[in-house]
C-alpha atoms as a PDB file:
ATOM      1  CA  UNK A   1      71.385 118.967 121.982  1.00  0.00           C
ATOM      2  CA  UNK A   2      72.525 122.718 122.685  1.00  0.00           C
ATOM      3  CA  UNK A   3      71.861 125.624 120.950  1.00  0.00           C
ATOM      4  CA  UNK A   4      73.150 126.322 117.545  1.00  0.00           C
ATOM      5  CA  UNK A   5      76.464 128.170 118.665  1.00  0.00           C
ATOM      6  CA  UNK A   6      76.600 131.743 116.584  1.00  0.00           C
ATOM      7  CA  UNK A   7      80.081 130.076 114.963  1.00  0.00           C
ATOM      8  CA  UNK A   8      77.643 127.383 113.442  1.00  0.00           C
ATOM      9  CA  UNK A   9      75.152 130.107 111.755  1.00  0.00           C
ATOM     10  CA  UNK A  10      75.663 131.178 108.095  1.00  0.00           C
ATOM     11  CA  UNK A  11      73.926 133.751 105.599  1.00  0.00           C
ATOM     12  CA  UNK A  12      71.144 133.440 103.362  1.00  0.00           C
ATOM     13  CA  UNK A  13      73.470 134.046 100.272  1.00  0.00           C
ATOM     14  CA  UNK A  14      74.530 131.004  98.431  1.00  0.00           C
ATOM     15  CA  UNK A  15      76.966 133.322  96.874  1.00  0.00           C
ATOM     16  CA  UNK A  16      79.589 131.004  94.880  1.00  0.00           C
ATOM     17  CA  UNK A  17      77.964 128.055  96.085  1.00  0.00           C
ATOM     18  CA  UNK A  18      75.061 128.801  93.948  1.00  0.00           C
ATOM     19  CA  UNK A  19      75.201 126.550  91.090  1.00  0.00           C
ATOM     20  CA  UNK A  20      76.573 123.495  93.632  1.00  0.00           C
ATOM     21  CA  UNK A  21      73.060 124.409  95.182  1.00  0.00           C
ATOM     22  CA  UNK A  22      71.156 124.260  91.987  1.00  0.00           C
ATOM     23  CA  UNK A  23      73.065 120.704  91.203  1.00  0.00           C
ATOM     24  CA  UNK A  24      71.876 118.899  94.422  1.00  0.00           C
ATOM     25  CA  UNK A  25      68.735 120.438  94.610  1.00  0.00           C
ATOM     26  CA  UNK A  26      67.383 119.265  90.961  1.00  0.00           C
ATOM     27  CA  UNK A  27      68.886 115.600  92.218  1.00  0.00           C
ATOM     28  CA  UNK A  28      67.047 116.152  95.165  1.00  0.00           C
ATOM     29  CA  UNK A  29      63.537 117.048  94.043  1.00  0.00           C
ATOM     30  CA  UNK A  30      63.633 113.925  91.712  1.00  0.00           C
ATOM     31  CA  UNK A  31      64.346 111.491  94.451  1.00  0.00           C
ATOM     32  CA  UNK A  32      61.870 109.446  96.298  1.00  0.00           C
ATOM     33  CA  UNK A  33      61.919 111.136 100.339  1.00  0.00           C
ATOM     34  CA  UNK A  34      61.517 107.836 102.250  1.00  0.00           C
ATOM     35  CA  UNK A  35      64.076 106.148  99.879  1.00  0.00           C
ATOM     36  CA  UNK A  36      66.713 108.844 100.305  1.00  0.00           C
ATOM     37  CA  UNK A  37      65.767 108.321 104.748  1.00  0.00           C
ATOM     38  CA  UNK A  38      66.014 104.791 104.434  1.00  0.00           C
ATOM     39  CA  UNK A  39      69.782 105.143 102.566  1.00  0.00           C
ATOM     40  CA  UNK A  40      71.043 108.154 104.930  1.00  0.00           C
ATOM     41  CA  UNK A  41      69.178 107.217 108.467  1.00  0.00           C
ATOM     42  CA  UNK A  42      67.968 110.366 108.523  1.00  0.00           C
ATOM     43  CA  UNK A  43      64.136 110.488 109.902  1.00  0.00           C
ATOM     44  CA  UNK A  44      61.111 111.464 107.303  1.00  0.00           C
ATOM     45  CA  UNK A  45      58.312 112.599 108.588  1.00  0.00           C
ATOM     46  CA  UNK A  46      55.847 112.513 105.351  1.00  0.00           C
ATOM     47  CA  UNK A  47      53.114 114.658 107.184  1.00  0.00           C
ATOM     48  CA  UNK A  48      55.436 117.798 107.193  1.00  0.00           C
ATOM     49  CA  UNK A  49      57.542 116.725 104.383  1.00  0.00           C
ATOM     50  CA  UNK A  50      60.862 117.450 106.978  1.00  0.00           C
ATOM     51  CA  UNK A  51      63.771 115.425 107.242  1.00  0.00           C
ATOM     52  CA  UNK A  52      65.197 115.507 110.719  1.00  0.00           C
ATOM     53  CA  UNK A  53      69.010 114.809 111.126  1.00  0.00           C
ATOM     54  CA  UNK A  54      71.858 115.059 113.506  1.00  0.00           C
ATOM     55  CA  UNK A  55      75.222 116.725 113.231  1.00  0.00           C
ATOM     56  CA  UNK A  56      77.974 117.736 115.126  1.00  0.00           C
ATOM     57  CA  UNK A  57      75.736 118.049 117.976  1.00  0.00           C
ATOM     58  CA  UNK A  58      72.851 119.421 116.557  1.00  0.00           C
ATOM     59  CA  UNK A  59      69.408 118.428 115.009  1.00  0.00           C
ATOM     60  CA  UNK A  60      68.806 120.014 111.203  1.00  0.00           C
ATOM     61  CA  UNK A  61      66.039 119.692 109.045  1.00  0.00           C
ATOM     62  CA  UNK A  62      65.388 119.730 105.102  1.00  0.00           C
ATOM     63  CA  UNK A  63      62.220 120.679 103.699  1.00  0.00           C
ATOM     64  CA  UNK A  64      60.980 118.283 100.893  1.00  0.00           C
ATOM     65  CA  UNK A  65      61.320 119.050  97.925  1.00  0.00           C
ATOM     66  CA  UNK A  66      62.166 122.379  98.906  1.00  0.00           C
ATOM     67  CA  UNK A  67      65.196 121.783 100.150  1.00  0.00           C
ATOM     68  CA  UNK A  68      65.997 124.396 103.121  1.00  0.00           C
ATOM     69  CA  UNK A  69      68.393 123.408 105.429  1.00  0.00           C
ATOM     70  CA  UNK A  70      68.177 124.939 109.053  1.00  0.00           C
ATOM     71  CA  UNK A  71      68.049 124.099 112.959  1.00  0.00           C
ATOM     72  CA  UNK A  72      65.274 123.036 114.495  1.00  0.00           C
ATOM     73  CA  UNK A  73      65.359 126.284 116.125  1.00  0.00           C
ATOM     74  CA  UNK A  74      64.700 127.688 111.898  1.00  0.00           C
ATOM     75  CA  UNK A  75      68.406 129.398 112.418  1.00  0.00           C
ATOM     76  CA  UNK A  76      70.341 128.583 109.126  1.00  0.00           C
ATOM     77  CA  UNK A  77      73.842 126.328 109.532  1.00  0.00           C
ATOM     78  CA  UNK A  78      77.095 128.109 107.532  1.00  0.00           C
ATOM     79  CA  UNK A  79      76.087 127.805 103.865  1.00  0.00           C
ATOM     80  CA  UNK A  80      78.945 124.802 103.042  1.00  0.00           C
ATOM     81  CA  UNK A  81      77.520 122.710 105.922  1.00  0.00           C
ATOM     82  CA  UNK A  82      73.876 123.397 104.224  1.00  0.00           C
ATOM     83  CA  UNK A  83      75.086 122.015 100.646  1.00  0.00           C
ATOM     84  CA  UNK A  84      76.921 118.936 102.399  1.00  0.00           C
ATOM     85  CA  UNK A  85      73.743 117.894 103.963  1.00  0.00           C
ATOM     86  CA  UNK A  86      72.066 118.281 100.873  1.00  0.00           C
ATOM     87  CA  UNK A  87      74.597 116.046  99.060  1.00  0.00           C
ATOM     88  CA  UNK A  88      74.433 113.753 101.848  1.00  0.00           C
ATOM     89  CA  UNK A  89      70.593 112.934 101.188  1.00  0.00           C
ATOM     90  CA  UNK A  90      71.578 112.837  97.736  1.00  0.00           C
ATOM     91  CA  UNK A  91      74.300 110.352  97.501  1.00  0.00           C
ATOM     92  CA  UNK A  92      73.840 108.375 100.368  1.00  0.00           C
ATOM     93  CA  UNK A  93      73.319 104.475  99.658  1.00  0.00           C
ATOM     94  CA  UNK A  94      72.928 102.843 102.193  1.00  0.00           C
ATOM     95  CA  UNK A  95      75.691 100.730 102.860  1.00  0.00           C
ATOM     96  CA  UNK A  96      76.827  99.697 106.388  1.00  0.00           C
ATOM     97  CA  UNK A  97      79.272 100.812 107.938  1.00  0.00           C
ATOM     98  CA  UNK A  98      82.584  98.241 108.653  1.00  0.00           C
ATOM     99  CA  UNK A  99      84.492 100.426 111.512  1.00  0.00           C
ATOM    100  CA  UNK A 100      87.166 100.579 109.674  1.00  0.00           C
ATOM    101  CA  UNK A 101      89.302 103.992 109.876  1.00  0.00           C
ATOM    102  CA  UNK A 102      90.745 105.178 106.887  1.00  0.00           C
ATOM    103  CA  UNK A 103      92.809 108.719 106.100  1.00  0.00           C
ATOM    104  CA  UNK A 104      91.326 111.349 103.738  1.00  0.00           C
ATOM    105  CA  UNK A 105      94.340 110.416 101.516  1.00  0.00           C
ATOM    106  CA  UNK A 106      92.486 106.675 101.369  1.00  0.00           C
ATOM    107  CA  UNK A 107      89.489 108.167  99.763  1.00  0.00           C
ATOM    108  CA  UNK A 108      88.911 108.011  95.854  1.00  0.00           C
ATOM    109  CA  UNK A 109      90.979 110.929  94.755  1.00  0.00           C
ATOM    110  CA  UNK A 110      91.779 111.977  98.222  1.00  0.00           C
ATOM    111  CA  UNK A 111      95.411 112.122  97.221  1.00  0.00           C
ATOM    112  CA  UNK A 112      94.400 114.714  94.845  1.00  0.00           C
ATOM    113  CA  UNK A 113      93.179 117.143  97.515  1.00  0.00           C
ATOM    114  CA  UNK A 114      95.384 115.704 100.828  1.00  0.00           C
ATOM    115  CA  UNK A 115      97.803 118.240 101.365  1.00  0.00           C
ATOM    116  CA  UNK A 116      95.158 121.269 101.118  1.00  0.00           C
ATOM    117  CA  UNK A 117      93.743 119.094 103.715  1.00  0.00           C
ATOM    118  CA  UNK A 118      96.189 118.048 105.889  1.00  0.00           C
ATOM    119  CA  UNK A 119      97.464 122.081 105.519  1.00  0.00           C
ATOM    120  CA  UNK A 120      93.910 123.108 107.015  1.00  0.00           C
ATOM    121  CA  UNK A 121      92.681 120.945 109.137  1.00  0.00           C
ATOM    122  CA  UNK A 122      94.982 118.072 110.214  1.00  0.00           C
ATOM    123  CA  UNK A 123      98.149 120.319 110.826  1.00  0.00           C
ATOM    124  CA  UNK A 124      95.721 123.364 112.071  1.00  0.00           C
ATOM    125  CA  UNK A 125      94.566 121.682 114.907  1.00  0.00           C
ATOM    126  CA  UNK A 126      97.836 119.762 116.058  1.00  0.00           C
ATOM    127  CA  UNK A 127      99.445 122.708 116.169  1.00  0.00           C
ATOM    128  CA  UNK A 128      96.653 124.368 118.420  1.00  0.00           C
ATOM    129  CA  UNK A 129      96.290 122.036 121.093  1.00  0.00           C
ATOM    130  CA  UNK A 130     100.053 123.170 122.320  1.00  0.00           C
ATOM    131  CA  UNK A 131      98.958 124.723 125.483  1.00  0.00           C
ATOM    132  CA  UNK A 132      95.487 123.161 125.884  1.00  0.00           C
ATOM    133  CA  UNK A 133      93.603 121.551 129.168  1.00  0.00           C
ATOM    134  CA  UNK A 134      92.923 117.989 128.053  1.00  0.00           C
ATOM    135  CA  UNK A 135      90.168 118.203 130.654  1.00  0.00           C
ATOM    136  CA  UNK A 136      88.333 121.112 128.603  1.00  0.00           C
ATOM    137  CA  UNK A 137      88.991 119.943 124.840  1.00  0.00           C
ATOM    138  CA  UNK A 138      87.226 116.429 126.193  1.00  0.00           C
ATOM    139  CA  UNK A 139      84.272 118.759 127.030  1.00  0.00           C
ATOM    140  CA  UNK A 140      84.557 120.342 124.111  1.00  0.00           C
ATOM    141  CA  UNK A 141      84.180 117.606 122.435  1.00  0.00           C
ATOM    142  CA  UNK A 142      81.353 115.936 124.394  1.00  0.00           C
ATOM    143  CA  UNK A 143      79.418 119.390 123.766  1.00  0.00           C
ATOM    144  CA  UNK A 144      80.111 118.169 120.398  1.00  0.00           C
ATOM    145  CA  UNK A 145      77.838 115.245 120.305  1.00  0.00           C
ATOM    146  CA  UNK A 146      81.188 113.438 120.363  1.00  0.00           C
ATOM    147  CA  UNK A 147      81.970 109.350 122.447  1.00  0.00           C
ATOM    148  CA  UNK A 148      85.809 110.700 124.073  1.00  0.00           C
ATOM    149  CA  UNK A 149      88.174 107.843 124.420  1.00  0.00           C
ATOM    150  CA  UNK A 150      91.489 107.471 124.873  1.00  0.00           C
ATOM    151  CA  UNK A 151      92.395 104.811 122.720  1.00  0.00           C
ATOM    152  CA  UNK A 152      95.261 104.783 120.519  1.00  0.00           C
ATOM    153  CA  UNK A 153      95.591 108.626 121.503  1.00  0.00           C
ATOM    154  CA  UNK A 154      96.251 110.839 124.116  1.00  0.00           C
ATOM    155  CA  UNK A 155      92.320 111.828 123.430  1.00  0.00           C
ATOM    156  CA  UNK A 156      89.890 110.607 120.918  1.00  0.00           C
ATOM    157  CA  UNK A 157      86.425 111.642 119.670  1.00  0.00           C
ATOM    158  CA  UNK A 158      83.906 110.266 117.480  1.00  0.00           C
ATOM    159  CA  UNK A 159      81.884 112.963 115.961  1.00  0.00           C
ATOM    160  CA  UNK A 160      78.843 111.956 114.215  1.00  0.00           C
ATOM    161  CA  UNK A 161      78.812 114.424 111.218  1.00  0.00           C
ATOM    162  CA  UNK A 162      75.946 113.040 109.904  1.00  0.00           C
ATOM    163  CA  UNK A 163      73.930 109.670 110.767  1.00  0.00           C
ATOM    164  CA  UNK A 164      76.267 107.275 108.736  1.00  0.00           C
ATOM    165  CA  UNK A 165      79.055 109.419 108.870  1.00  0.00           C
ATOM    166  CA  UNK A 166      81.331 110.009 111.973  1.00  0.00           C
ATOM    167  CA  UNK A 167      84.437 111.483 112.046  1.00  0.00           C
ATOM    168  CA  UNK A 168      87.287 110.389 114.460  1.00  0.00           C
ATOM    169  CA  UNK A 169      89.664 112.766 115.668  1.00  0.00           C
ATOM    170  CA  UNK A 170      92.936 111.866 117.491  1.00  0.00           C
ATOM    171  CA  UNK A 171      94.768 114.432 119.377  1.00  0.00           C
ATOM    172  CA  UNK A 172      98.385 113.458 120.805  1.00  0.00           C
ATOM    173  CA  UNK A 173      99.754 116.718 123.357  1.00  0.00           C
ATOM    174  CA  UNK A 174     103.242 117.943 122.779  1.00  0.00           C
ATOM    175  CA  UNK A 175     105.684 116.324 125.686  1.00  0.00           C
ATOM    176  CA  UNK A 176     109.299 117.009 126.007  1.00  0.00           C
ATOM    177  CA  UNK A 177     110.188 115.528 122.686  1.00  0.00           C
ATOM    178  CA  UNK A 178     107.262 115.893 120.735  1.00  0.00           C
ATOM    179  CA  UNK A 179     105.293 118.781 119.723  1.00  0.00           C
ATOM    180  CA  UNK A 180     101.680 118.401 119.588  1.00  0.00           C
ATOM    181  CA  UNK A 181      99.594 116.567 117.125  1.00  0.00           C
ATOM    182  CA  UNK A 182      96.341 115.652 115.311  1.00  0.00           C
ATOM    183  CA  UNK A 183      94.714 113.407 113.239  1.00  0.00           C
ATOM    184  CA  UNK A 184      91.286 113.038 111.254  1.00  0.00           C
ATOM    185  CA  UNK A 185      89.988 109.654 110.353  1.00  0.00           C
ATOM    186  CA  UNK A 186      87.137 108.512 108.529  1.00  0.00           C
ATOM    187  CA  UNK A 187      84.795 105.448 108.190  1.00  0.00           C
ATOM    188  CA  UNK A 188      85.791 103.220 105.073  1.00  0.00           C
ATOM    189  CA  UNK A 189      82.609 103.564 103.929  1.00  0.00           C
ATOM    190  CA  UNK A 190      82.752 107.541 103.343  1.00  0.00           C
ATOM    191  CA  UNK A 191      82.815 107.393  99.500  1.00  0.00           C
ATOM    192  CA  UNK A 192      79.400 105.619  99.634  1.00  0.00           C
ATOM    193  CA  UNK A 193      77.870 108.728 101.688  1.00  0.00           C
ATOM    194  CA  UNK A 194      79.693 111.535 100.334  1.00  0.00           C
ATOM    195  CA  UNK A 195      81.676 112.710  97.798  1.00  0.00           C
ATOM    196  CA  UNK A 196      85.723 113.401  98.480  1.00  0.00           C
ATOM    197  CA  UNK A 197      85.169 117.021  98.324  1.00  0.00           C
ATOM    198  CA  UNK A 198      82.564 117.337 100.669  1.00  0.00           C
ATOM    199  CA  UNK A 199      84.195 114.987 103.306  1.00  0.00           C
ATOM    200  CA  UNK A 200      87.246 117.627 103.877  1.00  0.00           C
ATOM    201  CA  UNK A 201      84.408 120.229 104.261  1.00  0.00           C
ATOM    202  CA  UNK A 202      83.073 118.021 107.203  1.00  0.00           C
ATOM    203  CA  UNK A 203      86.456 118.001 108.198  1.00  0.00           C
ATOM    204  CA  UNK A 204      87.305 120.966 108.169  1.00  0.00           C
ATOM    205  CA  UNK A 205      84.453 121.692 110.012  1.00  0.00           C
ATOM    206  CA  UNK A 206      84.794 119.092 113.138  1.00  0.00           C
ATOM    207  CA  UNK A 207      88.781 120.838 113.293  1.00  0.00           C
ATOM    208  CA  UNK A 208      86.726 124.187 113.414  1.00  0.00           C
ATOM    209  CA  UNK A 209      84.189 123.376 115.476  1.00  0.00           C
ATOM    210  CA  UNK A 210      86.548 121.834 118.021  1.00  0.00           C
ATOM    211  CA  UNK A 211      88.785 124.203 118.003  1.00  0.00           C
ATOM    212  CA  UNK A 212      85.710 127.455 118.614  1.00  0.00           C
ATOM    213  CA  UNK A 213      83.860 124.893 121.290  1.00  0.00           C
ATOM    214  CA  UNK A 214      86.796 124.995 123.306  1.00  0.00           C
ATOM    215  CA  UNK A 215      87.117 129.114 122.935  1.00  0.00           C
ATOM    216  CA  UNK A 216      83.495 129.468 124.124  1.00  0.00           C
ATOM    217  CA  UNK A 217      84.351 127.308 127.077  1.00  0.00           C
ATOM    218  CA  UNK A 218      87.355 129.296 127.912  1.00  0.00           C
ATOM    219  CA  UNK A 219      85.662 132.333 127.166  1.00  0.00           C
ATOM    220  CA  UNK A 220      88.016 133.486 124.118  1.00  0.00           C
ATOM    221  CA  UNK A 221      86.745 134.655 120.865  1.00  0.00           C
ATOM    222  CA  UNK A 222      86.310 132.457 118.554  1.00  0.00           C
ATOM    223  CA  UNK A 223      87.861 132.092 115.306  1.00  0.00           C
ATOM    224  CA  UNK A 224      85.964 132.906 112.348  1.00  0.00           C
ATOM    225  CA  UNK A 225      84.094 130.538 109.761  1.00  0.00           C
ATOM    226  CA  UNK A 226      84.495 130.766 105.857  1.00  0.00           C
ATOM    227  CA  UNK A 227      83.179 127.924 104.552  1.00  0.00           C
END
């Protein structure tokens, strides 16, 4: 695990989030903590009352019944990234996973939100990788937390987002008949882990994160994060 990159940290506000915080965090309280590690594979220790996690990389916790999110180095994650994990205790039931890849449009109601999708993250990223080293976006990637293959893409990554939730990106590189390209897969058992909304905000976030792991290896500013 590295260090919480300073794209990764958010603010204390909750802001607009505020009343999404208040939802999940009423859930949260009422649920049983070993139940909800069991369901998610996140670890529980009951002497501290901390749930230990990975994502994208990193190791969070979550205070129970509290319910702060932050690195293990106490550093707070960007505020939507807090919420998702959150939700993620919340929801998650347990189901296994099937390997089976699926598009965001797949999901229940992903049709509904697709194109705002595909607009931010899907189409962001293929269109970035234009004049990229393959040999530093794989690093990227593996700096990531991220298993880089090659299969069925020019280069491929499976990011675990969460413990029962990876993400697969698929980059294709422009050639001398195609421009570049992207795409961002999911397990078919999302739905049972997280809600449709929250799953774009993941992706969203693995585009992002990509996309500002390969600027800090490059030694580029990197682009800001909103969510």
């Amino acid at each position: 695990m590295t260090k919480p990159r300073p794209y990764m940290l958010g603010g204390k506000e909750t802001g607009h989030y505020q009343s999404a915080f208040n939802k999940a965090l009423l859930i949260f309280k009422e649920l049983d903590p070993e139940e909800m590690a069991a369901r998610s594979g996140a670890a529980y220790d009951p002497r501290t009352c901390l749930f230990t996690l990975p994502s994208f990389g990193q190791n969070i916790t979550i205070q129970y019944p509290r319910g702060l999110v932050t690195f293990t180095s106490s550093e707070l994650p960007l505020l939507g990234w807090r919420l998702v994990v959150l939700n993620y205790l919340v929801r998650s039931d347990g189901i296994s996973m099937d390997n089976r890849l699926i598009s965001y449009r797949e999901l229940e109601n992903g049709t509904v939100f697709y194109n705002a999708f595909q607009r931010e993250s899907i189409l962001t990223l293929g269109q970035w990788v234009q004049d990229k080293s393959p040999c530093i976006l794989a690093q990227a990637m593996i700096r990531l937390g991220a298993a880089v293959t090659s299969k069925d893409a020019d280069l491929a990554a499976t990011l675990l987002a969460l413990p029962r939730f990876p993400i697969t990106i698929k980059i294709w590189f422009p050639d001398d008949e195609l421009p570049g390209s992207a795409n961002i897969l999911f397990d078919s058992s999302a739905n049972h882990y997280l809600h449709t909304e929250d799953i774009a905000v993941l992706g969203d976030y693995a585009s992002a994160f990509l996309i500002n792991e390969y600027q800090v290896l490059t030694g580029r500013p990197c682009r800001p994060i909103t969510l």
